[in-house]
C-alpha atoms as a PDB file:
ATOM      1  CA  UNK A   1      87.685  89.547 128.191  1.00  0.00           C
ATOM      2  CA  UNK A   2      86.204  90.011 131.411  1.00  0.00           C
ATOM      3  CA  UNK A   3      89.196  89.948 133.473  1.00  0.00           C
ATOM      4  CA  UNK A   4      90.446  92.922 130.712  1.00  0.00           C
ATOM      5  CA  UNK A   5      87.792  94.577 131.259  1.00  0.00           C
ATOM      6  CA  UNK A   6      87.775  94.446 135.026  1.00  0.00           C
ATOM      7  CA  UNK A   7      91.650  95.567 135.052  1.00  0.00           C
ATOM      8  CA  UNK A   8      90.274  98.742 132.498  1.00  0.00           C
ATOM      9  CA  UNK A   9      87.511 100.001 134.783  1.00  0.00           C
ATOM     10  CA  UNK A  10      90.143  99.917 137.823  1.00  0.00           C
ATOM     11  CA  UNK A  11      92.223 101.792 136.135  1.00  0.00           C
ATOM     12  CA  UNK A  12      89.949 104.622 134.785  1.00  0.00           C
ATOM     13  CA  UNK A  13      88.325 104.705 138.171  1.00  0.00           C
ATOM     14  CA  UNK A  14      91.856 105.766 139.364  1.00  0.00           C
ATOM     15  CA  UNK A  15      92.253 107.875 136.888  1.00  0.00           C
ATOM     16  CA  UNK A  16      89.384 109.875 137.270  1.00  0.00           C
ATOM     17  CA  UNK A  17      90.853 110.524 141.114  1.00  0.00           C
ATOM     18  CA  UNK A  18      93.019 112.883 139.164  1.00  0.00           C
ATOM     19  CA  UNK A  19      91.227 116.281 139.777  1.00  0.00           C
ATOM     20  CA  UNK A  20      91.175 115.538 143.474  1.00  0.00           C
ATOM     21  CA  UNK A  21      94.991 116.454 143.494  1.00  0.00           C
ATOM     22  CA  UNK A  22      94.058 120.342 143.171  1.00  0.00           C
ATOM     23  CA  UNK A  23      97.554 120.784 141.048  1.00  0.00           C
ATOM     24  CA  UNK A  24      96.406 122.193 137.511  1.00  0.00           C
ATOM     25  CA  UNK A  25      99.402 121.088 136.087  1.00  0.00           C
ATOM     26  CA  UNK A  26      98.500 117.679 136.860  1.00  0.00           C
ATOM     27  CA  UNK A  27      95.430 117.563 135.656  1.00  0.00           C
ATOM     28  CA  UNK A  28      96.198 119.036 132.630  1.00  0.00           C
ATOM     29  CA  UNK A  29      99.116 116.308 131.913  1.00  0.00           C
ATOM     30  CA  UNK A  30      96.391 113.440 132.864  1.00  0.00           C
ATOM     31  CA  UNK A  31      94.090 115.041 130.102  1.00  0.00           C
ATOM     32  CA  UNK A  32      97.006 115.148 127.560  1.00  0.00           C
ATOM     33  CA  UNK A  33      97.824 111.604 128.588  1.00  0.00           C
ATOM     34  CA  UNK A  34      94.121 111.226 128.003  1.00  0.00           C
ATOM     35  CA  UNK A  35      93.762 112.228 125.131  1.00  0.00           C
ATOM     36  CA  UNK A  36      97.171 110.337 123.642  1.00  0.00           C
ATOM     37  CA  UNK A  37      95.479 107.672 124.744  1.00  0.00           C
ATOM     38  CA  UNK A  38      92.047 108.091 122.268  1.00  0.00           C
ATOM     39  CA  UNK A  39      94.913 108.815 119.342  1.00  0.00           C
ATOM     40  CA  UNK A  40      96.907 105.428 120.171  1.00  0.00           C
ATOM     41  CA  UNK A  41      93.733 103.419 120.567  1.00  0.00           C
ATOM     42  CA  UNK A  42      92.422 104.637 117.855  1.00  0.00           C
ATOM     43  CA  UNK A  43      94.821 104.148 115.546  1.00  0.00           C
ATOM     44  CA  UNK A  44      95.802 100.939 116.564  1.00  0.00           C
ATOM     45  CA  UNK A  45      92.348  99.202 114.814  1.00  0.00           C
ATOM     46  CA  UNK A  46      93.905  99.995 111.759  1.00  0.00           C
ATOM     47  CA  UNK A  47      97.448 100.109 112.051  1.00  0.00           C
ATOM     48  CA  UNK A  48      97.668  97.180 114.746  1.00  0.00           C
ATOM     49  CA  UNK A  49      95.144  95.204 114.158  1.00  0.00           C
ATOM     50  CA  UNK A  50      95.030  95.396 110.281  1.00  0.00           C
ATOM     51  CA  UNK A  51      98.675  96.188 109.888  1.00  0.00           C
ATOM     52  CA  UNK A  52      98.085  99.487 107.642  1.00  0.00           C
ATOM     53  CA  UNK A  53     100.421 102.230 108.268  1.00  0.00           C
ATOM     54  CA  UNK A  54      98.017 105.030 108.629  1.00  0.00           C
ATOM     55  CA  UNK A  55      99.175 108.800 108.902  1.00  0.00           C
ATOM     56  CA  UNK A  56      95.815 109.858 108.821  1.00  0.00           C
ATOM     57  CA  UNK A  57      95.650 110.720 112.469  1.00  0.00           C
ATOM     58  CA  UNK A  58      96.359 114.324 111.803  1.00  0.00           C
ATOM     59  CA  UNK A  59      93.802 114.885 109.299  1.00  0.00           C
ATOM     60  CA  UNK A  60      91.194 113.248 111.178  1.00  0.00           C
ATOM     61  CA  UNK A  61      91.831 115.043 114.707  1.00  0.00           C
ATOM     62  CA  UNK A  62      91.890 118.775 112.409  1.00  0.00           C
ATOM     63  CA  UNK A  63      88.729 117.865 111.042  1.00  0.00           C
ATOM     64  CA  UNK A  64      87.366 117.034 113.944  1.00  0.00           C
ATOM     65  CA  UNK A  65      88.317 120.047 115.500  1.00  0.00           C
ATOM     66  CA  UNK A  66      87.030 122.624 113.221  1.00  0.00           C
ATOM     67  CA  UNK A  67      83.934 120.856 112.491  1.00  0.00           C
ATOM     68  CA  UNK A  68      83.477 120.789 116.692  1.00  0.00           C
ATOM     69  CA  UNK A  69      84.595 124.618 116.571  1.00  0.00           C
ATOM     70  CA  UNK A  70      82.855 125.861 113.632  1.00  0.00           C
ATOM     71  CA  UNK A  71      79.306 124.139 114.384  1.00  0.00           C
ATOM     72  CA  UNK A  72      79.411 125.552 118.131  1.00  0.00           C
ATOM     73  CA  UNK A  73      80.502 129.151 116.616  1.00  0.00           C
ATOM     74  CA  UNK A  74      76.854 128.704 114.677  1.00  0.00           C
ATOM     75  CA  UNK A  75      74.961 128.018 118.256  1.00  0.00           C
ATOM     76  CA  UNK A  76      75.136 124.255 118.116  1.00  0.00           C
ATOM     77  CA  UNK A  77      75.566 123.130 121.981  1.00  0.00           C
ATOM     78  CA  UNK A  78      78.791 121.750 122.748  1.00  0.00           C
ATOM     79  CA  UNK A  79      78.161 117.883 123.446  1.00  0.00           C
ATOM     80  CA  UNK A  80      76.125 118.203 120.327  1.00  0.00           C
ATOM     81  CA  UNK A  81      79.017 119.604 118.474  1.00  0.00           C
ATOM     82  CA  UNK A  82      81.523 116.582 119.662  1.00  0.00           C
ATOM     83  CA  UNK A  83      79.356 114.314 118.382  1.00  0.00           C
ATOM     84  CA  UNK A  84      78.746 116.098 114.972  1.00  0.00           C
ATOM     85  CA  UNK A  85      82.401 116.483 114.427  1.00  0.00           C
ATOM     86  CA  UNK A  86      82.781 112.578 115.410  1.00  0.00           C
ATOM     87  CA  UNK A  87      80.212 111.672 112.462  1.00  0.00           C
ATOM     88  CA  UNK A  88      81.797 114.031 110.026  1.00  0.00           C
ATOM     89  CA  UNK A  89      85.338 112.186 110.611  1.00  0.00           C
ATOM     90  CA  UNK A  90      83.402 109.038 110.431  1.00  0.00           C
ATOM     91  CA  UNK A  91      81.749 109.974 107.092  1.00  0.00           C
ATOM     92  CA  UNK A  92      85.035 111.437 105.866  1.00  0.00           C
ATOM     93  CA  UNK A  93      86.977 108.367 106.299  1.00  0.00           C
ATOM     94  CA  UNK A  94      84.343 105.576 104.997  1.00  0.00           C
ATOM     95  CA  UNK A  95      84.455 107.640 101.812  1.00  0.00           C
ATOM     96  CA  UNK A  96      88.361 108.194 101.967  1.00  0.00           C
ATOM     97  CA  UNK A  97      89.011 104.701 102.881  1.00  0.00           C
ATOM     98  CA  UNK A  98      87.184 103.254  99.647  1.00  0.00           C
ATOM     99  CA  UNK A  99      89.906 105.129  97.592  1.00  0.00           C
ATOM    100  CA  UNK A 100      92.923 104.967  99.504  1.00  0.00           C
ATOM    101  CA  UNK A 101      92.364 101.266 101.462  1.00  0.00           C
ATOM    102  CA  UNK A 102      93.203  99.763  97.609  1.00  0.00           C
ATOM    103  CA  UNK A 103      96.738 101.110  98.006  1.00  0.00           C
ATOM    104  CA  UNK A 104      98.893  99.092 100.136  1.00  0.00           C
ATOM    105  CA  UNK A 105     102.137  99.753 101.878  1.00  0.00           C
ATOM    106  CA  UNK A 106     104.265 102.901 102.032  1.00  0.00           C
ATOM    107  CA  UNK A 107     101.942 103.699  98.914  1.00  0.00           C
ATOM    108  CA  UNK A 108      98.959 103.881 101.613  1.00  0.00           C
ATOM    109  CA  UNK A 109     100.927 105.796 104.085  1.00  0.00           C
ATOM    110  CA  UNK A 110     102.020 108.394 101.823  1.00  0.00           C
ATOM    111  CA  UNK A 111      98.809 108.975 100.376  1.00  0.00           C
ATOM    112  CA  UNK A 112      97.198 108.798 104.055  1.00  0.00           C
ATOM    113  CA  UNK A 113     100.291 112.015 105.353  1.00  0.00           C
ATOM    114  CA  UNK A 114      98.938 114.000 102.439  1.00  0.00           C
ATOM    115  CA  UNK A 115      95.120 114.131 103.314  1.00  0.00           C
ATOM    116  CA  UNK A 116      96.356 116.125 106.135  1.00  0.00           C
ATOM    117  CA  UNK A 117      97.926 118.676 104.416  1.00  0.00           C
ATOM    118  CA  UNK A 118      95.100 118.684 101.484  1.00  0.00           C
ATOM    119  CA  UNK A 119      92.527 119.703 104.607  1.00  0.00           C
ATOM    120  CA  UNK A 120      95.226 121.973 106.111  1.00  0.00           C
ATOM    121  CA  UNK A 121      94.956 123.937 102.444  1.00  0.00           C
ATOM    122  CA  UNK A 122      91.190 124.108 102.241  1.00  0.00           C
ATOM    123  CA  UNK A 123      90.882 125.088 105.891  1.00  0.00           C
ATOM    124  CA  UNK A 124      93.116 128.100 105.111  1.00  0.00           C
ATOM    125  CA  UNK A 125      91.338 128.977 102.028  1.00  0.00           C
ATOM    126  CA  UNK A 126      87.475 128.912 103.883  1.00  0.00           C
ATOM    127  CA  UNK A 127      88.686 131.920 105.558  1.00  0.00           C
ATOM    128  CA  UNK A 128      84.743 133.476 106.003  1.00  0.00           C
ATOM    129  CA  UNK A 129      83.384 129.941 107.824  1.00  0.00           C
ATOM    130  CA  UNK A 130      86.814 128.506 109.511  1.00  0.00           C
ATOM    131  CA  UNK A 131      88.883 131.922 109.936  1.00  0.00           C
ATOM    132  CA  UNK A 132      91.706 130.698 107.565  1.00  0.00           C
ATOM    133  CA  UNK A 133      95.114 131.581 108.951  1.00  0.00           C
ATOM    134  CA  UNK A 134      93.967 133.972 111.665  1.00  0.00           C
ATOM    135  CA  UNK A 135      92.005 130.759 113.683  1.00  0.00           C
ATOM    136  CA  UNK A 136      89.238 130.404 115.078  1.00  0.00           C
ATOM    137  CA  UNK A 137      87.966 131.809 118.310  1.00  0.00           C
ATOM    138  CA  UNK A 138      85.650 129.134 120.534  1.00  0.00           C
ATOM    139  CA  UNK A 139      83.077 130.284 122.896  1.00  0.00           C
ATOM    140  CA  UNK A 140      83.802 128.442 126.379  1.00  0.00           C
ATOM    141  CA  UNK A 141      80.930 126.097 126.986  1.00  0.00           C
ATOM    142  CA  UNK A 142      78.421 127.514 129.671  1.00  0.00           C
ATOM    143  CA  UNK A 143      78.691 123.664 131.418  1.00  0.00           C
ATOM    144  CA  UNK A 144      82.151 124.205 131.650  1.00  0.00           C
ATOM    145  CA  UNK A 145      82.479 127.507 133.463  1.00  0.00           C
ATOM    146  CA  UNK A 146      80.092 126.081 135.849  1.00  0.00           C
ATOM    147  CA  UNK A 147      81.524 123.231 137.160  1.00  0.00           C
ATOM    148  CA  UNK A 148      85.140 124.686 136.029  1.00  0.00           C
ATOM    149  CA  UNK A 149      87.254 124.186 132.673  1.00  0.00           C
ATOM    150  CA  UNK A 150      89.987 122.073 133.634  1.00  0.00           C
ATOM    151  CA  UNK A 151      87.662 119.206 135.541  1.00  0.00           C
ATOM    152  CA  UNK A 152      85.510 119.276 132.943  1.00  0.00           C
ATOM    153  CA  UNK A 153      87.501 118.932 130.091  1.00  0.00           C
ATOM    154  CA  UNK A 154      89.654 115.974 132.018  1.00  0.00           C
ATOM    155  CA  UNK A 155      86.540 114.074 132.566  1.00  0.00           C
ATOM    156  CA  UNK A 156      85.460 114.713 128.772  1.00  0.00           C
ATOM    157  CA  UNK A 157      88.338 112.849 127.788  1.00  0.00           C
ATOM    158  CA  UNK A 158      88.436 110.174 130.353  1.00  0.00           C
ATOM    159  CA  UNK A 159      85.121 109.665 129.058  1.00  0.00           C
ATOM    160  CA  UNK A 160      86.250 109.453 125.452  1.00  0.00           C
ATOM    161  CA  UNK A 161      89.347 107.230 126.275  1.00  0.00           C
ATOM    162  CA  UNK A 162      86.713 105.018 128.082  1.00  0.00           C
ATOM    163  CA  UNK A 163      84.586 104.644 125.158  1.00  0.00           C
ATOM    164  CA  UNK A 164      87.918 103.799 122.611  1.00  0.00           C
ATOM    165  CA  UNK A 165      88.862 101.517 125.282  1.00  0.00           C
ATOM    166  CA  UNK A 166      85.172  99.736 125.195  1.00  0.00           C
ATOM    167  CA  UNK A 167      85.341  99.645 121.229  1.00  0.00           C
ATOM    168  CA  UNK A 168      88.388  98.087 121.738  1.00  0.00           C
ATOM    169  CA  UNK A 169      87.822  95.320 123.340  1.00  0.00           C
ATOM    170  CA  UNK A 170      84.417  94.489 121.536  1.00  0.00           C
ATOM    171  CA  UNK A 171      86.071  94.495 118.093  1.00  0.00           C
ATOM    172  CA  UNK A 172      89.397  92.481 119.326  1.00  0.00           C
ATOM    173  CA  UNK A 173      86.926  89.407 120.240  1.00  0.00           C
ATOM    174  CA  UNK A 174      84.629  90.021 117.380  1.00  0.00           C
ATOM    175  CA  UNK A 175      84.688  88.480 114.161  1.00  0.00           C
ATOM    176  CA  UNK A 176      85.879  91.987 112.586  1.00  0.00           C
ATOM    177  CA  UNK A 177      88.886  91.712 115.254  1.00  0.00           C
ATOM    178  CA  UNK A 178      89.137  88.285 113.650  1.00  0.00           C
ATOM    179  CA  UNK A 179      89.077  89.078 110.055  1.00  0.00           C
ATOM    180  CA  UNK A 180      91.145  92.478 110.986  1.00  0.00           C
ATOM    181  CA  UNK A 181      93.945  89.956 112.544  1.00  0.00           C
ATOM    182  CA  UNK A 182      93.819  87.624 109.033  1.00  0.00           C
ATOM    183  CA  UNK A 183      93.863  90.651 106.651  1.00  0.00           C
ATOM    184  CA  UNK A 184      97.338  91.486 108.868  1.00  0.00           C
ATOM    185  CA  UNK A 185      99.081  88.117 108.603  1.00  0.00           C
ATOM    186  CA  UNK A 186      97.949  87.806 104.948  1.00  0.00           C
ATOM    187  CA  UNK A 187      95.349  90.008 102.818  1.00  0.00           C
ATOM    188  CA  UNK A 188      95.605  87.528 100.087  1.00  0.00           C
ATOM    189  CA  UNK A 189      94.553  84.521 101.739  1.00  0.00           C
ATOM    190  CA  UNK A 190      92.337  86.324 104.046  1.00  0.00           C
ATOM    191  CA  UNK A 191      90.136  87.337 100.461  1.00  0.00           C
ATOM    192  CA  UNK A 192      90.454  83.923  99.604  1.00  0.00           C
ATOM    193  CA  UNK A 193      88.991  82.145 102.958  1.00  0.00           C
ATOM    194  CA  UNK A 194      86.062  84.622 102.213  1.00  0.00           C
ATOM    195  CA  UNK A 195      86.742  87.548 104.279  1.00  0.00           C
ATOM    196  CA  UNK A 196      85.024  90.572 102.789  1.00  0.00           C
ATOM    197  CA  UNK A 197      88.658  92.247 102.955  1.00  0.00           C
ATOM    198  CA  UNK A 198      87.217  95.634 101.978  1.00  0.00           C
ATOM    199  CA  UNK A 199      84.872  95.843 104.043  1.00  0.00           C
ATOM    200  CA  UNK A 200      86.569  95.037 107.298  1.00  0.00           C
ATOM    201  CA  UNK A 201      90.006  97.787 106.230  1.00  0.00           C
ATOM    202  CA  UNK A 202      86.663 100.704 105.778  1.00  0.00           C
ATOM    203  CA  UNK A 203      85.290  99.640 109.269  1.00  0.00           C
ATOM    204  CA  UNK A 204      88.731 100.241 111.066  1.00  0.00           C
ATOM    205  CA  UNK A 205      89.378 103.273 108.861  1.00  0.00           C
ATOM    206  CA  UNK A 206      86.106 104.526 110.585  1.00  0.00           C
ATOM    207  CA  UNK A 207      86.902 103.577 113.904  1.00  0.00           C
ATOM    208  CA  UNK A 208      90.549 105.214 113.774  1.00  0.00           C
ATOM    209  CA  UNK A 209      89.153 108.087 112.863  1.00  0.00           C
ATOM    210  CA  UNK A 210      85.294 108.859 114.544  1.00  0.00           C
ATOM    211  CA  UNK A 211      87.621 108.594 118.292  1.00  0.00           C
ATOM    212  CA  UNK A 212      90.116 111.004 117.056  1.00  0.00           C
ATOM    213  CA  UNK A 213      87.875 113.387 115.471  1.00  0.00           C
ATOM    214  CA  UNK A 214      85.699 113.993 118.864  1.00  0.00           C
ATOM    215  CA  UNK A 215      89.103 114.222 120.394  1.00  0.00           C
ATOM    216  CA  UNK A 216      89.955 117.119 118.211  1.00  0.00           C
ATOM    217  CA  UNK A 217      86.305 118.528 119.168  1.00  0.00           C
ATOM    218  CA  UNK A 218      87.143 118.376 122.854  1.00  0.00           C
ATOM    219  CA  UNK A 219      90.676 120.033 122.278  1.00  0.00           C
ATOM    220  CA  UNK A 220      89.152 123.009 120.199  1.00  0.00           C
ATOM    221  CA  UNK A 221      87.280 123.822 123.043  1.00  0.00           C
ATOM    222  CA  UNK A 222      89.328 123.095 125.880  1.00  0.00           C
ATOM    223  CA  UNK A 223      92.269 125.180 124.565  1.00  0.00           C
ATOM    224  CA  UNK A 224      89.488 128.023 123.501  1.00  0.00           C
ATOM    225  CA  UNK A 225      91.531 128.543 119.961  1.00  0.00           C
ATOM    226  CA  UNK A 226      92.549 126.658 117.027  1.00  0.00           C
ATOM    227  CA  UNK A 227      94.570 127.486 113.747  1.00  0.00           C
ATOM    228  CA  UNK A 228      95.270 124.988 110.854  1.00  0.00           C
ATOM    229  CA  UNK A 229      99.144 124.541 111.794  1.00  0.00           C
ATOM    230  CA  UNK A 230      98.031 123.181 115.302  1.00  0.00           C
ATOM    231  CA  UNK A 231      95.284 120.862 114.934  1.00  0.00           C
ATOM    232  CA  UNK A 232      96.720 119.472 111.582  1.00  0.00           C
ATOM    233  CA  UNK A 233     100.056 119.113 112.995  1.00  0.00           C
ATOM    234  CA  UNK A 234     101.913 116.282 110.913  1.00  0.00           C
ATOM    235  CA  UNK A 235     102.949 115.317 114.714  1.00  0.00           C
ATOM    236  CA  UNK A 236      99.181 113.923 115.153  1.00  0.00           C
ATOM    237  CA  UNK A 237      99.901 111.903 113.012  1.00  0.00           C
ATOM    238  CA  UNK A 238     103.343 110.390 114.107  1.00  0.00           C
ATOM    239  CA  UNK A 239     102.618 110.330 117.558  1.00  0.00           C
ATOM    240  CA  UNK A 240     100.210 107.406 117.777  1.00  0.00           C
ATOM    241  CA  UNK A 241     102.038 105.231 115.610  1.00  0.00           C
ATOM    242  CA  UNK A 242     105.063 105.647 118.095  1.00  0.00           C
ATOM    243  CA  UNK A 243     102.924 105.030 120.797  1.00  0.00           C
ATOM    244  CA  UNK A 244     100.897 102.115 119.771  1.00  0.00           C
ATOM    245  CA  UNK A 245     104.706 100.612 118.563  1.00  0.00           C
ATOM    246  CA  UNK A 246     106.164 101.263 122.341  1.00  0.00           C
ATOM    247  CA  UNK A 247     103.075  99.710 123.973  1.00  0.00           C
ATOM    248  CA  UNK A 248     102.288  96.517 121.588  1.00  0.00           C
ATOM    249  CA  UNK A 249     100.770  96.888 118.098  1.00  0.00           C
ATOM    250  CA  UNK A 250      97.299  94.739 118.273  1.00  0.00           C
ATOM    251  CA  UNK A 251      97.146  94.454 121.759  1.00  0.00           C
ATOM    252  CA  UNK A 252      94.086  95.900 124.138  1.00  0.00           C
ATOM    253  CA  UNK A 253      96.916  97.964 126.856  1.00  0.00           C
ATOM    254  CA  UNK A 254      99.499  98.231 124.439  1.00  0.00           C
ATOM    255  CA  UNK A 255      98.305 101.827 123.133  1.00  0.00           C
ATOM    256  CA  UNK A 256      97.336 103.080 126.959  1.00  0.00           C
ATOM    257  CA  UNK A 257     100.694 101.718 127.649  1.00  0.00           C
ATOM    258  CA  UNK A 258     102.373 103.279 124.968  1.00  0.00           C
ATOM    259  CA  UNK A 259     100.661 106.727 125.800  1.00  0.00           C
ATOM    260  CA  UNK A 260     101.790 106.878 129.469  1.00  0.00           C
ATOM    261  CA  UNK A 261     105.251 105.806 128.036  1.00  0.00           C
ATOM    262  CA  UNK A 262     105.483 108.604 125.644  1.00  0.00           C
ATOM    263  CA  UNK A 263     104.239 111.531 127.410  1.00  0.00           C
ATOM    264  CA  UNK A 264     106.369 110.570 130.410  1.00  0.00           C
ATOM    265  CA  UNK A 265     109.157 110.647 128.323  1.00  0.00           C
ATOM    266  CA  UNK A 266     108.026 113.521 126.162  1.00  0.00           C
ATOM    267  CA  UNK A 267     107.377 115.420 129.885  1.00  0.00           C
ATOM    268  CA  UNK A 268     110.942 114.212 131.366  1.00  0.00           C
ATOM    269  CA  UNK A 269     113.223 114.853 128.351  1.00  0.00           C
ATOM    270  CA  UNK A 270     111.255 118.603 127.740  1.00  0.00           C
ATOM    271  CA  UNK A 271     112.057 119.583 130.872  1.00  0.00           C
ATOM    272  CA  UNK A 272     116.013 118.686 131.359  1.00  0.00           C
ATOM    273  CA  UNK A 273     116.737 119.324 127.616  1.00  0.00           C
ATOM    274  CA  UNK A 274     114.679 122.185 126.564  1.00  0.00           C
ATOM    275  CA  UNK A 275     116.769 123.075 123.492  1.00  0.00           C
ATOM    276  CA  UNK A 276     117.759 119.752 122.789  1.00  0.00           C
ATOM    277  CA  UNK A 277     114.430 117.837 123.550  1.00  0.00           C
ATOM    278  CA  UNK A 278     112.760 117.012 120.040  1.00  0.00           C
ATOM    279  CA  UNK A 279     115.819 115.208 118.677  1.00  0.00           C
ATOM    280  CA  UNK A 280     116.999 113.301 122.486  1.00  0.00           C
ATOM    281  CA  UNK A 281     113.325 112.467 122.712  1.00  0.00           C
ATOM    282  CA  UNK A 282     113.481 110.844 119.184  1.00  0.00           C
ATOM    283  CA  UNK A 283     116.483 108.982 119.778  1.00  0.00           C
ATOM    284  CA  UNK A 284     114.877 107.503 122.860  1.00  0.00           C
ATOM    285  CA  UNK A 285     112.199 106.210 121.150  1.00  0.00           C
ATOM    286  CA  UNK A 286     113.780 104.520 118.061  1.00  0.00           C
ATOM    287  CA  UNK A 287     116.083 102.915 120.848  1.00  0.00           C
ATOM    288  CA  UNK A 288     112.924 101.441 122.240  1.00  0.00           C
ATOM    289  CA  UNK A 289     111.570 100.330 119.097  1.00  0.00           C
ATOM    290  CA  UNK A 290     114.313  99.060 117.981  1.00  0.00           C
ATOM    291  CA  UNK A 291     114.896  96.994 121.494  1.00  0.00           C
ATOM    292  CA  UNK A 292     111.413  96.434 122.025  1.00  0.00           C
ATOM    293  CA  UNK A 293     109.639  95.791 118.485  1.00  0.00           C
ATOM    294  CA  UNK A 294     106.818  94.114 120.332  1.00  0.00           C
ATOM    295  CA  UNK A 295     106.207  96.858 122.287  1.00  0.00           C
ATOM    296  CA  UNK A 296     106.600  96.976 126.329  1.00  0.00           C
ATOM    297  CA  UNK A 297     103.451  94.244 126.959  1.00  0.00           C
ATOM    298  CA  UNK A 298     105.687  91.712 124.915  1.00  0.00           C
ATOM    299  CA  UNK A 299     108.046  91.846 127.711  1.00  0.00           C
ATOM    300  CA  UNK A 300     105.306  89.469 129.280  1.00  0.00           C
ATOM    301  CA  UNK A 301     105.269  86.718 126.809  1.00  0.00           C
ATOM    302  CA  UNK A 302     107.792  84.200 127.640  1.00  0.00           C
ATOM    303  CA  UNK A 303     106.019  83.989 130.627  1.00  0.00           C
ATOM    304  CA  UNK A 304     102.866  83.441 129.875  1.00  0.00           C
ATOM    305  CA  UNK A 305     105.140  80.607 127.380  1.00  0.00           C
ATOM    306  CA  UNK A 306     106.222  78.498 130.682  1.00  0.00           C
ATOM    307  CA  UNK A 307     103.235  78.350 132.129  1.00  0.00           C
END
């Protein structure tokens, strides 16, 4: 663990280099990679770790992003805001996961894609507190414009990744990362051993979701305007589960890993096949999967095996 930890903080201490550069462009890719990262890691408690295929990324970030928006339109000061739209995802999924954690399977997935849309609805029918269909419009935070937008927002990221990261690694050598691991090889036996099965799928319902939902805070006001097609984007919800699968499912890196991976790709194929790029990026990544099924950190394993 410590050794993991070590490798983490050299790497976000590189990261956070970033806005020397001076390139905008950069920067803003390093945030986006940033905040793919939150997504993957996030997801990964309980679709890695407790092997249910969760699609309720989308729903989560959305929420998070108009609570964030909505609470700072009312005077509420941003950091205050992130972390009020962080407990409202947190809230929202401890009482979603109670009802839909009983399903398992593609039962659970399908039911997790259509909380998404079900918020999508209701966000475009609250048109006097969330805008509806015409957006919202975000004040830019006063801390921002003084030490400028694009730093500020990388660096609110980086410090949201970090924290993910942390969580991580506490629960993965905790007796929830434990009972999370069982409930993933077996559910059945796992209940029988005396693992409180229930509780452990709510706790990493929560966790995928309070990460995400600040994320979607942090985006609302870095990009100044949100409307229900953007932050609810089905592709929220698709995207992690790619890039938790390309970096290792379970694993500590495997969903940094997996982020890099993606929006590099994502980044390369947008550029050379502009018209093309949704369906040649696709194909690239089902050829990894299906090559790579453990995900790019399995490539390690055999030897690790020898030694």
């Amino acid at each position: 663990m410590k050794r993991q930890a070590a490798i983490a903080f050299a790497f976000f201490a590189l990261v956070a280099l970033a806005p020397l550069s001076g390139e905008l462009y950069w920067l803003r890719l390093a945030t986006t990679m940033l905040m793919y990262g939150v997504l993957a890691l996030s997801w990964n408690f309980i679709g890695g770790m407790a092997g249910y295929p969760s699609f309720a990324s989308a729903a989560f970030f959305g929420l998070g992003a108009y609570a964030g928006g909505v609470t700072q339109k009312l005077g509420t000061p941003v950091f205050l805001a992130w972390g009020l739209a962080g407990l409202a995802a947190l809230v929202f999924a401890a009482l979603l996961g109670l009802a839909l954690l009983r399903l398992r399977g593609h039962y659970f997935a399908i039911a997790s894609l259509v909380v998404g849309e079900v918020l999508r609805e209701l966000v475009n029918s609250a048109t006097d507190l969330t805008g509806g269909g015409m957006g919202l419009n975000l004040p830019v935070p006063e801390v921002a414009t003084l030490r400028g937008q694009a730093g500020f927002f990388f660096y609110a990221m980086l410090a949201l990744a970090a924290l993910a990261f942390a969580t991580t690694l506490l629960v993965t050598y905790s007796k929830l990362g434990f009972g999370l691991r069982c409930i993933k090889q077996n559910e059945s036996a796992a209940d029988m051993l005396g693992v409180n099965t229930t509780l452990y799928k709510v706790a990493a319902f929560m966790l995928s979701a309070v990460f995400v939902g600040m994320a979607g805070a942090v985006y609302a006001s870095w990009v100044n305007y949100i409307e229900p097609p953007d932050v609810f984007d089905v592709l929220y919800s698709i995207k992690p589960v790619v890039m938790v699968l390309l970096g290792g499912a379970g694993s500590v890196f495997g969903p940094l890993v997996g982020a890099a991976l993606y929006l590099s790709l994502e980044e390369l194929v947008w550029r050379r096949f502009l018209e093309l790029h949704t369906g040649v990026l696709g194909l690239l990544i089902v050829l990894l999967v299906v090559f790579l099924p453990k995900g790019l950190l399995a490539l390690r394993a055999p030897k690790r095996a020898k030694a």
